[in-house]
ModelCIF file with pLDDT and N, C-alpha, C, O atoms, coordinates in Angstrom:
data_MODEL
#
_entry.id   MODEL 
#
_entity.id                         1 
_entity.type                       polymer 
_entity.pdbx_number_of_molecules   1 
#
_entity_poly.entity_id                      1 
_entity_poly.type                           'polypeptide(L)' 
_entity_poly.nstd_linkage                   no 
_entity_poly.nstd_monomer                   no 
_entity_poly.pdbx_seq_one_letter_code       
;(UNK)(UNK)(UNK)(UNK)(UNK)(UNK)(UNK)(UNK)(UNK)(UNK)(UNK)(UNK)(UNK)(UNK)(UNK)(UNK)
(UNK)(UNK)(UNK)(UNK)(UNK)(UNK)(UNK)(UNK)(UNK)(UNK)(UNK)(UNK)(UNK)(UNK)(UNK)(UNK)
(UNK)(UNK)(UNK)(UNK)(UNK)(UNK)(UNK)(UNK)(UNK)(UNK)(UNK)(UNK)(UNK)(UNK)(UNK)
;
_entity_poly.pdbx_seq_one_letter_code_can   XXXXXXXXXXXXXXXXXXXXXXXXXXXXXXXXXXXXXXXXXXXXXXX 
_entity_poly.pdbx_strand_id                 A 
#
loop_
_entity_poly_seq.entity_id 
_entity_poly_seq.num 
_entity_poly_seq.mon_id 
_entity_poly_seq.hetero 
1 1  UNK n 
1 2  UNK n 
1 3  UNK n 
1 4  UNK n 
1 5  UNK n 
1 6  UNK n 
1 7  UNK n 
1 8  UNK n 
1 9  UNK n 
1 10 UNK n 
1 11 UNK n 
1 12 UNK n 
1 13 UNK n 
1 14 UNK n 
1 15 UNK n 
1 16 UNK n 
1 17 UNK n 
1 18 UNK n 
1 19 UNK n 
1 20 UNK n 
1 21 UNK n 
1 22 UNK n 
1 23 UNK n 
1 24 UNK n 
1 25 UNK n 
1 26 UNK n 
1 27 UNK n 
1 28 UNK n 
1 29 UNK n 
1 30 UNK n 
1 31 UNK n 
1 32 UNK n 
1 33 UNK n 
1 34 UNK n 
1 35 UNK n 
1 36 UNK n 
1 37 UNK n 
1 38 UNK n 
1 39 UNK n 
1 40 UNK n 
1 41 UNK n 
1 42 UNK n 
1 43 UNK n 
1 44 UNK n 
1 45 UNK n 
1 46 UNK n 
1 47 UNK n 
#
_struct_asym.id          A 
_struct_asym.entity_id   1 
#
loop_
_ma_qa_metric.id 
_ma_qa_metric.mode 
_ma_qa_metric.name 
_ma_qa_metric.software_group_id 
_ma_qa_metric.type 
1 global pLDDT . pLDDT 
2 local  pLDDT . pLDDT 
#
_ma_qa_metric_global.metric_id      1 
_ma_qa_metric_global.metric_value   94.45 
_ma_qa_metric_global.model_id       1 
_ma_qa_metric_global.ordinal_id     1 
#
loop_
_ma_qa_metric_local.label_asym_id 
_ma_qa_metric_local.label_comp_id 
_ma_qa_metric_local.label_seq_id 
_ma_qa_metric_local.metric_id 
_ma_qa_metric_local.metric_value 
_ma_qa_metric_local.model_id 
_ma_qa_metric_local.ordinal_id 
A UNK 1  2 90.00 1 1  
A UNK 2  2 91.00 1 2  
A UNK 3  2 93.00 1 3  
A UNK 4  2 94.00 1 4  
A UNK 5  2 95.00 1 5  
A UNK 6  2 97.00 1 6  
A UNK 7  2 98.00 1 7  
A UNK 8  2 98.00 1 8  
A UNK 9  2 98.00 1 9  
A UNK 10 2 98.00 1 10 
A UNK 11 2 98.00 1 11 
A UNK 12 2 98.00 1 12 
A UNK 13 2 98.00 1 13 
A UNK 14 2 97.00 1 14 
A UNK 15 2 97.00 1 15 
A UNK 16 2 97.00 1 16 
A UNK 17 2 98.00 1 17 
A UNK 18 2 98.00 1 18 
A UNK 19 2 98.00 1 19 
A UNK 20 2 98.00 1 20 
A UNK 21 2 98.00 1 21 
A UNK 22 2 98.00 1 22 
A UNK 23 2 98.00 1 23 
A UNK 24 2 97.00 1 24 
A UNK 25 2 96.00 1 25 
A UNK 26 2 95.00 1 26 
A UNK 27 2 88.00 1 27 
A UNK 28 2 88.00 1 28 
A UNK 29 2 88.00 1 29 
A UNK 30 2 83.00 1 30 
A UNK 31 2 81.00 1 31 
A UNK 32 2 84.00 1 32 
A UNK 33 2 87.00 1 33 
A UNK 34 2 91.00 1 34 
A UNK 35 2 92.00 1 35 
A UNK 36 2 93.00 1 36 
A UNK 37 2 95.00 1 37 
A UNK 38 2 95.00 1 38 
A UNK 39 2 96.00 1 39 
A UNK 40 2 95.00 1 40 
A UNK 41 2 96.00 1 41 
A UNK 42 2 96.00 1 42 
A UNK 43 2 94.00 1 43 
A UNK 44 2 95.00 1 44 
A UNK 45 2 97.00 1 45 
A UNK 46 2 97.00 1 46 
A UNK 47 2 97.00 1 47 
#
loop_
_atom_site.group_PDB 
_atom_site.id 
_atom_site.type_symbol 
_atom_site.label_atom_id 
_atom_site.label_alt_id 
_atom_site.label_comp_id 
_atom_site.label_asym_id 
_atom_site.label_entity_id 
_atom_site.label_seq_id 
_atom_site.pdbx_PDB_ins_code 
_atom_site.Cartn_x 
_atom_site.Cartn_y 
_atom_site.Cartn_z 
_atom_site.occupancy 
_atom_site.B_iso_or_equiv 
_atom_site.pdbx_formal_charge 
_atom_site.auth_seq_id 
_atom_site.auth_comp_id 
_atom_site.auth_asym_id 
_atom_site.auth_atom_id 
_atom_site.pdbx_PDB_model_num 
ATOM 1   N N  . UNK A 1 1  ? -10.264 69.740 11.204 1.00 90.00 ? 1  UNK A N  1 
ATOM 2   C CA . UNK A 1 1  ? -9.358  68.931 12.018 1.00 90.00 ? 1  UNK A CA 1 
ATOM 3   C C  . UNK A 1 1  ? -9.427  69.310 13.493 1.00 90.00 ? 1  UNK A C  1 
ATOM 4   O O  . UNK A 1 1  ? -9.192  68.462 14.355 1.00 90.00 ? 1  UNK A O  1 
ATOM 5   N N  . UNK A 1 2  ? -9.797  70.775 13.851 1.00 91.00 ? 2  UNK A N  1 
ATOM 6   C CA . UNK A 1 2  ? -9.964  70.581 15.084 1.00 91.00 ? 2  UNK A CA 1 
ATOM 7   C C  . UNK A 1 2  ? -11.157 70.452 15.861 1.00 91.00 ? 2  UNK A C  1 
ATOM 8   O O  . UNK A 1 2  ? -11.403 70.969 16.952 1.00 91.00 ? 2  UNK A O  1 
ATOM 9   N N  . UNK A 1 3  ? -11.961 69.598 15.070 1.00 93.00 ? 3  UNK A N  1 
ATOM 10  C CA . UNK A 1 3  ? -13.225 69.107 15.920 1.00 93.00 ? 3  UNK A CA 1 
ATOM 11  C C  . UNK A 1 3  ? -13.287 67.483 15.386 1.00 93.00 ? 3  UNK A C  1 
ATOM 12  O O  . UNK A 1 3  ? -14.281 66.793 15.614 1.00 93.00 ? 3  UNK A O  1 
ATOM 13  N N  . UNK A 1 4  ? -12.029 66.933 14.602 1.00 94.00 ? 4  UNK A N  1 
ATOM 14  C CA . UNK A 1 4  ? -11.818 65.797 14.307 1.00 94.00 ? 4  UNK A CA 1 
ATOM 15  C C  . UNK A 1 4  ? -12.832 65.402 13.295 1.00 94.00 ? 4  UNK A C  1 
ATOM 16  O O  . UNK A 1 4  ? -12.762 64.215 12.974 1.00 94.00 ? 4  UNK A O  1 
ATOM 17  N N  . UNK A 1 5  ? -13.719 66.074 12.737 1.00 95.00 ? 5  UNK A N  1 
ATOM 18  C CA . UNK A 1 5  ? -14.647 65.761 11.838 1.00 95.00 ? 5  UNK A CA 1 
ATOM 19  C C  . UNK A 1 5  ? -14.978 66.252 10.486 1.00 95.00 ? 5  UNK A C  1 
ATOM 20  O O  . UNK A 1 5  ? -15.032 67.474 10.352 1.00 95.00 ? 5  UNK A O  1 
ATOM 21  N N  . UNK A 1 6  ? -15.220 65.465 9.410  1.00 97.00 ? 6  UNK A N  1 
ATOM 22  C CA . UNK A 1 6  ? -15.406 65.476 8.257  1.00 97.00 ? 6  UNK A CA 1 
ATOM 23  C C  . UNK A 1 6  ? -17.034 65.645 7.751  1.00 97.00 ? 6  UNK A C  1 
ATOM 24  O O  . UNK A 1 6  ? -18.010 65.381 8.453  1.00 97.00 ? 6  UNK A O  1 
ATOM 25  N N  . UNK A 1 7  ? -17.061 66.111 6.464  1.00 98.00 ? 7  UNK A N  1 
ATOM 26  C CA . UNK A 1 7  ? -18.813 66.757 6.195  1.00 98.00 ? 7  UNK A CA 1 
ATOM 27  C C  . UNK A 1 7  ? -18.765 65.994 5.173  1.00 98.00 ? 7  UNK A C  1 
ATOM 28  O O  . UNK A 1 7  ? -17.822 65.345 4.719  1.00 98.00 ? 7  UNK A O  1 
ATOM 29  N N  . UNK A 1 8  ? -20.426 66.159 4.635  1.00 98.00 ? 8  UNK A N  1 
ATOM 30  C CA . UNK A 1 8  ? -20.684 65.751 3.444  1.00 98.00 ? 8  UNK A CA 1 
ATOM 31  C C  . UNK A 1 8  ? -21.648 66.702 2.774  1.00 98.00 ? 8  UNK A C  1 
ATOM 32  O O  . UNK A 1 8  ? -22.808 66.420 2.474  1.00 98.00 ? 8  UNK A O  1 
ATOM 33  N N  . UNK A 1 9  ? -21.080 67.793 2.583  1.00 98.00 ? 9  UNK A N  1 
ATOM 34  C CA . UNK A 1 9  ? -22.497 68.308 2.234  1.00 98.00 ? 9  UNK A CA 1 
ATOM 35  C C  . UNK A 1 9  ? -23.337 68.275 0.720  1.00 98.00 ? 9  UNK A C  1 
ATOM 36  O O  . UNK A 1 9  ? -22.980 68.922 -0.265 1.00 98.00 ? 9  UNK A O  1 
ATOM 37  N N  . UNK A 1 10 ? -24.553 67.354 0.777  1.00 98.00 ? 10 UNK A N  1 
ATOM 38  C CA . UNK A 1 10 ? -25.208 67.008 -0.570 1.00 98.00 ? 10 UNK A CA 1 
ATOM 39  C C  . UNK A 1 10 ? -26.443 67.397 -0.598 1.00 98.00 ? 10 UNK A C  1 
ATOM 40  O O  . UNK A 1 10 ? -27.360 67.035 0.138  1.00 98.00 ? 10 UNK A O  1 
ATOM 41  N N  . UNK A 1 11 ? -26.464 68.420 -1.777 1.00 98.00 ? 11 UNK A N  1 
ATOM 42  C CA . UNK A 1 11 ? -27.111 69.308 -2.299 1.00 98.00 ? 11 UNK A CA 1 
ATOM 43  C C  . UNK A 1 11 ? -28.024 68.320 -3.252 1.00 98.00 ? 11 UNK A C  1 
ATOM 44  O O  . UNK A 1 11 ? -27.845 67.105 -3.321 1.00 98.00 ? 11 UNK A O  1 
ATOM 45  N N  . UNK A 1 12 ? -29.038 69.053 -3.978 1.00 98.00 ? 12 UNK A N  1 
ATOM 46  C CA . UNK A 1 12 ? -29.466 68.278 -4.881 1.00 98.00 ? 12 UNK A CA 1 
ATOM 47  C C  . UNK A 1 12 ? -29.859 66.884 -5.168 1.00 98.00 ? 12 UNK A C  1 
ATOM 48  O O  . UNK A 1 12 ? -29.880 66.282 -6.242 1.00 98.00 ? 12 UNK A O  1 
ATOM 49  N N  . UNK A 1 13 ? -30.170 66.498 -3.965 1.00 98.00 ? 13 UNK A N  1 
ATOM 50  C CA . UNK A 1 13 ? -30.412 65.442 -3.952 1.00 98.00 ? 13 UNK A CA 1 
ATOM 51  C C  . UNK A 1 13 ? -31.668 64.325 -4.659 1.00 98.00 ? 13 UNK A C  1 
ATOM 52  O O  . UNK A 1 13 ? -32.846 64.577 -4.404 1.00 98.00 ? 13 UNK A O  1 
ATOM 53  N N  . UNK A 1 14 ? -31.343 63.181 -5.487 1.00 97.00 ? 14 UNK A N  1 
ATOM 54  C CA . UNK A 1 14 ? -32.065 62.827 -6.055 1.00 97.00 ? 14 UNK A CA 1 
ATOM 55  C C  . UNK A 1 14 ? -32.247 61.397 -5.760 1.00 97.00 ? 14 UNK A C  1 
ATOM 56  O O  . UNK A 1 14 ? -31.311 61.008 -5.061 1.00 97.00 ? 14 UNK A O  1 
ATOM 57  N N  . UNK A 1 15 ? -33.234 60.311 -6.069 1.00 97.00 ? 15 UNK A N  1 
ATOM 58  C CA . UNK A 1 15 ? -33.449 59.280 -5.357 1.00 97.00 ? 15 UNK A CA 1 
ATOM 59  C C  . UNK A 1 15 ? -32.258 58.075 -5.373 1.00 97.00 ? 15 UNK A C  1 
ATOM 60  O O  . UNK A 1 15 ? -31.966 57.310 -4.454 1.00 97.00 ? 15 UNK A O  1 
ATOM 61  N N  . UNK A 1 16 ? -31.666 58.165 -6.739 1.00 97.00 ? 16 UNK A N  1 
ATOM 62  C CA . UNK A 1 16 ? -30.660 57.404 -6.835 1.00 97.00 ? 16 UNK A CA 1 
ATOM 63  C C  . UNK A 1 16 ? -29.229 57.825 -5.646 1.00 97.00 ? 16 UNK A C  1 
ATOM 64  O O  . UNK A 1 16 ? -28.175 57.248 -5.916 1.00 97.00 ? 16 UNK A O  1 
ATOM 65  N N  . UNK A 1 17 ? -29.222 58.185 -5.179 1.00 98.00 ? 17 UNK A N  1 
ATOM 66  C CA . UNK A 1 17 ? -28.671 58.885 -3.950 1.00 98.00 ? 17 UNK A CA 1 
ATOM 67  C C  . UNK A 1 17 ? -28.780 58.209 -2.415 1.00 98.00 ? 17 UNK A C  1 
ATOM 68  O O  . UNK A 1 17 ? -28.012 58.202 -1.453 1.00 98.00 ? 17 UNK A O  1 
ATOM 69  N N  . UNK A 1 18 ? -30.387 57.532 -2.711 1.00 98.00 ? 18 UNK A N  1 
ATOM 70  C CA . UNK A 1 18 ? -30.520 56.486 -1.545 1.00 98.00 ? 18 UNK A CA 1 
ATOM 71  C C  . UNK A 1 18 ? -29.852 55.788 -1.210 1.00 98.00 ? 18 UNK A C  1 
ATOM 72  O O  . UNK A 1 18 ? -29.369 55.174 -2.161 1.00 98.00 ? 18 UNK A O  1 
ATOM 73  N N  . UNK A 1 19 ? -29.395 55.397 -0.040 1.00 98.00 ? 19 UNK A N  1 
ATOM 74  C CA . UNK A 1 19 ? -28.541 54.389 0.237  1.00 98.00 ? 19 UNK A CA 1 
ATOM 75  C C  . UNK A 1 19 ? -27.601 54.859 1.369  1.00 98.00 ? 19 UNK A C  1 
ATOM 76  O O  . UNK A 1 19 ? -27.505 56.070 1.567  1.00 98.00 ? 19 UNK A O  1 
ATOM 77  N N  . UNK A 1 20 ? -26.847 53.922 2.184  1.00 98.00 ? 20 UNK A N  1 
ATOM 78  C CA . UNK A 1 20 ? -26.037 53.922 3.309  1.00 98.00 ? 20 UNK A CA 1 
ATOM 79  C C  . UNK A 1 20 ? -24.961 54.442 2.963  1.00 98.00 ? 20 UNK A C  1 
ATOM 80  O O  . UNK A 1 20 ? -24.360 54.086 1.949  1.00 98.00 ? 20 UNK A O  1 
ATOM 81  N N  . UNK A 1 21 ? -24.505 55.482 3.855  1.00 98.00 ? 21 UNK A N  1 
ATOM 82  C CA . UNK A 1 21 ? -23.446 56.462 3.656  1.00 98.00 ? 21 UNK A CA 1 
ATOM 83  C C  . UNK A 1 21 ? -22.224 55.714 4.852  1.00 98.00 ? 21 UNK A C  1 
ATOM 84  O O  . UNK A 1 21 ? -22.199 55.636 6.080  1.00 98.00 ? 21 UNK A O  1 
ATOM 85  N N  . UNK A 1 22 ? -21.504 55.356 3.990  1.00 98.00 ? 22 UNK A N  1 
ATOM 86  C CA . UNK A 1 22 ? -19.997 55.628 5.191  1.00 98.00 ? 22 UNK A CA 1 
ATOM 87  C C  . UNK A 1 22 ? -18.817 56.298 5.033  1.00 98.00 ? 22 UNK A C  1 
ATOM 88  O O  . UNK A 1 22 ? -18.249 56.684 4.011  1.00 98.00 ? 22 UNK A O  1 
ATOM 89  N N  . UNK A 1 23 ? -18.439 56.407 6.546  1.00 98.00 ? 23 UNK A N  1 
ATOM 90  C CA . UNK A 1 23 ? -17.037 57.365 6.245  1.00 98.00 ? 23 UNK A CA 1 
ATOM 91  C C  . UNK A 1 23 ? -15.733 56.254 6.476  1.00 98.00 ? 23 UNK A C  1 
ATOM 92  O O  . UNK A 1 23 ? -15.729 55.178 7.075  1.00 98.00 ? 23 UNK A O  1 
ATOM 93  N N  . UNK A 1 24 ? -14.742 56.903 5.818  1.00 97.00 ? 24 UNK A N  1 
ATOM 94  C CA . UNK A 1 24 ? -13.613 55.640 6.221  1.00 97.00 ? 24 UNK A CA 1 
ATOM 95  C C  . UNK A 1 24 ? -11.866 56.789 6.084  1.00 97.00 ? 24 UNK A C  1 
ATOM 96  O O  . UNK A 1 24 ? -11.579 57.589 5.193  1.00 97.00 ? 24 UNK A O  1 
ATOM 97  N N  . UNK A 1 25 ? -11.114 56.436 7.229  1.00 96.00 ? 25 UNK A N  1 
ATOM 98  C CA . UNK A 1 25 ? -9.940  56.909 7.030  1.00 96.00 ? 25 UNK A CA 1 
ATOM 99  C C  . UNK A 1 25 ? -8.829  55.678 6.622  1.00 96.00 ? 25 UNK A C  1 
ATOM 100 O O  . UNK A 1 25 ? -8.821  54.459 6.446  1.00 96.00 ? 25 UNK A O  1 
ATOM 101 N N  . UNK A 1 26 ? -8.151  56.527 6.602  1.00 95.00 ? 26 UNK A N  1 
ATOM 102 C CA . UNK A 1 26 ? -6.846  55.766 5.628  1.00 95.00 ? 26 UNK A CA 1 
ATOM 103 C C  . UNK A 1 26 ? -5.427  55.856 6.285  1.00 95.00 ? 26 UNK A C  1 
ATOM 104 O O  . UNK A 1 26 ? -5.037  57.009 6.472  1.00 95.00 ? 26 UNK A O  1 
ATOM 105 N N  . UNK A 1 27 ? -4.578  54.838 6.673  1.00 88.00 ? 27 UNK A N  1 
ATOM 106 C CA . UNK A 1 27 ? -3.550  55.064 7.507  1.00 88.00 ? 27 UNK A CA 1 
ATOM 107 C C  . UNK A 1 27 ? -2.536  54.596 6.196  1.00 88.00 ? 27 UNK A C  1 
ATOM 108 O O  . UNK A 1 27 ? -1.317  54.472 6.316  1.00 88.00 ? 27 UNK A O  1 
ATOM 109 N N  . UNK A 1 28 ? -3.188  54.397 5.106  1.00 88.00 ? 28 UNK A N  1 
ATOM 110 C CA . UNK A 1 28 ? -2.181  53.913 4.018  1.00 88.00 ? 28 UNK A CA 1 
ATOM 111 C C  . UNK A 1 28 ? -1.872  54.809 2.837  1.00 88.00 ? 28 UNK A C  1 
ATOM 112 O O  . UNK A 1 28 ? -1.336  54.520 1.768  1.00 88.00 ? 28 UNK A O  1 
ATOM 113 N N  . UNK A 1 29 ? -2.296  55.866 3.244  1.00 88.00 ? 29 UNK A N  1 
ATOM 114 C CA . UNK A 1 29 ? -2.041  56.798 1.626  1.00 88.00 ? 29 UNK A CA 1 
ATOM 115 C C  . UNK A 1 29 ? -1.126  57.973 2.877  1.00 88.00 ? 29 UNK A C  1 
ATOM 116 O O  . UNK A 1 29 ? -1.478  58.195 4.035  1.00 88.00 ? 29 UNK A O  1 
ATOM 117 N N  . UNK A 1 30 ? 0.015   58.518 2.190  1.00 83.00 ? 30 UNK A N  1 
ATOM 118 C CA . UNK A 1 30 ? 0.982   58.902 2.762  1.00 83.00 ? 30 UNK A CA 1 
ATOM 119 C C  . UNK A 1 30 ? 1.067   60.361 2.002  1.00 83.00 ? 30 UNK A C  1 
ATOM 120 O O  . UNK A 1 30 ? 1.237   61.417 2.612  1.00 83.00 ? 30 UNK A O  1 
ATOM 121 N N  . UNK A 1 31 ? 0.920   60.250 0.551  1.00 81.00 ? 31 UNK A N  1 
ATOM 122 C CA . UNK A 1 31 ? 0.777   61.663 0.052  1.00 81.00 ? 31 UNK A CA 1 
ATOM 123 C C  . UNK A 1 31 ? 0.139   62.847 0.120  1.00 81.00 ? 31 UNK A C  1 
ATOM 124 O O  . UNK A 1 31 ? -0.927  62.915 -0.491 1.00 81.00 ? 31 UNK A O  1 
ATOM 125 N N  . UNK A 1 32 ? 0.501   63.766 0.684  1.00 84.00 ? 32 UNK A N  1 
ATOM 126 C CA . UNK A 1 32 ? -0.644  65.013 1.437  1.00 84.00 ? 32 UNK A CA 1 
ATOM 127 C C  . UNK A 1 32 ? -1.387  65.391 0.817  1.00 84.00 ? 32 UNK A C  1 
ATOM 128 O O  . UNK A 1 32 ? -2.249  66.045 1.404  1.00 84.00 ? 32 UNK A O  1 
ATOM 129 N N  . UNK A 1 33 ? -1.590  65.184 -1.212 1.00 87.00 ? 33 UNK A N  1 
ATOM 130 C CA . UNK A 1 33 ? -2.742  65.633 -1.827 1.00 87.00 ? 33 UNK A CA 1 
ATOM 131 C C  . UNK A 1 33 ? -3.218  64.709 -2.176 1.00 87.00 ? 33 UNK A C  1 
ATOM 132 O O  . UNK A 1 33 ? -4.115  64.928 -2.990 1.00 87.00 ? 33 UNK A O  1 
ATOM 133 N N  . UNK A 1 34 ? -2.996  63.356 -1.871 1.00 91.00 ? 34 UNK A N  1 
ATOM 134 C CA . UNK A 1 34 ? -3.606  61.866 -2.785 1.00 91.00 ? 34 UNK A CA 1 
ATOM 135 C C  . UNK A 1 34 ? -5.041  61.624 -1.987 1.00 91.00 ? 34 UNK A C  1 
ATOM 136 O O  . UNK A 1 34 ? -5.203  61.555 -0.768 1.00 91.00 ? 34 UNK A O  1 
ATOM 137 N N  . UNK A 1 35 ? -6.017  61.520 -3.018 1.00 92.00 ? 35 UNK A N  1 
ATOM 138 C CA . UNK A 1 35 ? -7.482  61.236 -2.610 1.00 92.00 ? 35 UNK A CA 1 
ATOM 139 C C  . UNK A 1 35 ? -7.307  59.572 -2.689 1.00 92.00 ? 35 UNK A C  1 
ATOM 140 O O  . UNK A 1 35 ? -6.714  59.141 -3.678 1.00 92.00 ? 35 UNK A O  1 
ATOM 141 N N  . UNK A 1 36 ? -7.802  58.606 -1.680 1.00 93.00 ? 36 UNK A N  1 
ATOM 142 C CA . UNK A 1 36 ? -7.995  57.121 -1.832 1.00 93.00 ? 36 UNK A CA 1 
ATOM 143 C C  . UNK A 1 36 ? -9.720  57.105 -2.573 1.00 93.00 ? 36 UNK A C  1 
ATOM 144 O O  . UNK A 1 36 ? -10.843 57.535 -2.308 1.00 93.00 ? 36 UNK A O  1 
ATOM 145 N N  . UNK A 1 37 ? -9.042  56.335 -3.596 1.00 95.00 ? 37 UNK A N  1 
ATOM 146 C CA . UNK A 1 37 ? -10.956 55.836 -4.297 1.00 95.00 ? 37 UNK A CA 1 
ATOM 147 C C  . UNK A 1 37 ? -11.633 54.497 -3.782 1.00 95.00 ? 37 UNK A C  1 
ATOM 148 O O  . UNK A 1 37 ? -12.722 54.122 -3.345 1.00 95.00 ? 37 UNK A O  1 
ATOM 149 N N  . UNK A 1 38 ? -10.423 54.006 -4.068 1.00 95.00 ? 38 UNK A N  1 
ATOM 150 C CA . UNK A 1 38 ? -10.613 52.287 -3.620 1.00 95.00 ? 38 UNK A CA 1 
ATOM 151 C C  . UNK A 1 38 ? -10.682 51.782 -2.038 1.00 95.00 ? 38 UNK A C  1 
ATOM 152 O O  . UNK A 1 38 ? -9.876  51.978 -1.128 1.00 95.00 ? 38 UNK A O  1 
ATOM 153 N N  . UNK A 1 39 ? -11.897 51.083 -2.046 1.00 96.00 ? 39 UNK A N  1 
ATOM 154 C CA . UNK A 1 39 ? -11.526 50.839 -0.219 1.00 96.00 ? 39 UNK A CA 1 
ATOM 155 C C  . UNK A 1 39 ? -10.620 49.998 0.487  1.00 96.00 ? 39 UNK A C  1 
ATOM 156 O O  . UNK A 1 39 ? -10.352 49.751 1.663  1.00 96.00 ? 39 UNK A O  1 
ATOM 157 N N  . UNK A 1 40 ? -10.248 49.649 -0.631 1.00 95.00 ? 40 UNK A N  1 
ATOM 158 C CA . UNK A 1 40 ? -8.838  48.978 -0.059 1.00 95.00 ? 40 UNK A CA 1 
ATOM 159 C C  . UNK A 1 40 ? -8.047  49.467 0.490  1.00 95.00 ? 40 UNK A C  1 
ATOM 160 O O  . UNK A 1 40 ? -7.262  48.904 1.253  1.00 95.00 ? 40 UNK A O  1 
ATOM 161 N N  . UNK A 1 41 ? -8.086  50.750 0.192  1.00 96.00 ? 41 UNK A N  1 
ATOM 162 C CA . UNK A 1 41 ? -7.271  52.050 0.304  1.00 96.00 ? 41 UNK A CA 1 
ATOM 163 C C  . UNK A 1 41 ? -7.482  52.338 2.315  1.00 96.00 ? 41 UNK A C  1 
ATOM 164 O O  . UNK A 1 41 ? -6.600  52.808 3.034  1.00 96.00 ? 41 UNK A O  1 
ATOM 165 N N  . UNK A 1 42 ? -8.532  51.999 2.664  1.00 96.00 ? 42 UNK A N  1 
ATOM 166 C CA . UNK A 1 42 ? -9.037  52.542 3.510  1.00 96.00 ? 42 UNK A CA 1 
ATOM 167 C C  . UNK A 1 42 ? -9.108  51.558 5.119  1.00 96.00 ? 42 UNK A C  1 
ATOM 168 O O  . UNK A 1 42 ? -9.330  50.394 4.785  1.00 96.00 ? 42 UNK A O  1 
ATOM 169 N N  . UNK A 1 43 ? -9.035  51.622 6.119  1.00 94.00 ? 43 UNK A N  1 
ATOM 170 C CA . UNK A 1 43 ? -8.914  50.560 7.446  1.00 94.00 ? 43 UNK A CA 1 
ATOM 171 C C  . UNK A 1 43 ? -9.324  50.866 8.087  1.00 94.00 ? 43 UNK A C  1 
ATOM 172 O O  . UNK A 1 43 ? -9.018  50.288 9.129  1.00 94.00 ? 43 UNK A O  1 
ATOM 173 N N  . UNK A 1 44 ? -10.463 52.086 8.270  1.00 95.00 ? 44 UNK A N  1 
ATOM 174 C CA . UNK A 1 44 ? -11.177 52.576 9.561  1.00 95.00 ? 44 UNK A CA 1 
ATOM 175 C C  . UNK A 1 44 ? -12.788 52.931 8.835  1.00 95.00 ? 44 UNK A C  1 
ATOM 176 O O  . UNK A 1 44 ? -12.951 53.963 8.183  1.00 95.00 ? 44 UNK A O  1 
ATOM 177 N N  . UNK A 1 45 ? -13.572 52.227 8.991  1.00 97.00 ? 45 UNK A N  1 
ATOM 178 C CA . UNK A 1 45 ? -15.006 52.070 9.275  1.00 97.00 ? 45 UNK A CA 1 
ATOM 179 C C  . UNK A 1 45 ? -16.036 52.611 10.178 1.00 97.00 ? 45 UNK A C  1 
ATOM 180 O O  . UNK A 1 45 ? -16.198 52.116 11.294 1.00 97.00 ? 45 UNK A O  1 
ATOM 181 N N  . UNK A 1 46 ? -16.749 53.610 9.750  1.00 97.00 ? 46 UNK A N  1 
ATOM 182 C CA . UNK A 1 46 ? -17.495 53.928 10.324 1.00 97.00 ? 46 UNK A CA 1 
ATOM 183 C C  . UNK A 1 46 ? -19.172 52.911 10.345 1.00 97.00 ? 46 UNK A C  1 
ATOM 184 O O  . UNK A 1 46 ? -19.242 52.074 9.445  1.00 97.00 ? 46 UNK A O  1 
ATOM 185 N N  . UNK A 1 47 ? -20.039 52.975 11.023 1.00 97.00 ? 47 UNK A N  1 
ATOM 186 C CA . UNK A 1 47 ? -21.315 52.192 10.938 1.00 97.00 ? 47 UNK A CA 1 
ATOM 187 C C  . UNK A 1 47 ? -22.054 52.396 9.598  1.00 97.00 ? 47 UNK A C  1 
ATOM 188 O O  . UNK A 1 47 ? -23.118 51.815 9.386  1.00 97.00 ? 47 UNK A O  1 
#
């Protein structure tokens, strides 16, 4: 949080793995341990 940025770190990587990665925050989940799955869940888009 204090460099405002989130990781991904993926190990093991195998071909099914290919594909466009995005990040997305959430101004709609309010609970401090609730993970959002659904992107509905989600309103900020990265490229």
């Amino acid at each position: 949080n204090a460099k405002n940025t989130v990781y991904l770190q993926m190990n093991s990587l195998n071909p099914e793995d290919t594909a466009n990665y995005y990040c997305a925050a959430s101004t709609r989940i309010w609970e401090g341990l609730r993970v959002g799955v659904r992107q509905d869940e989600y309103d900020y888009w990265g490229q």
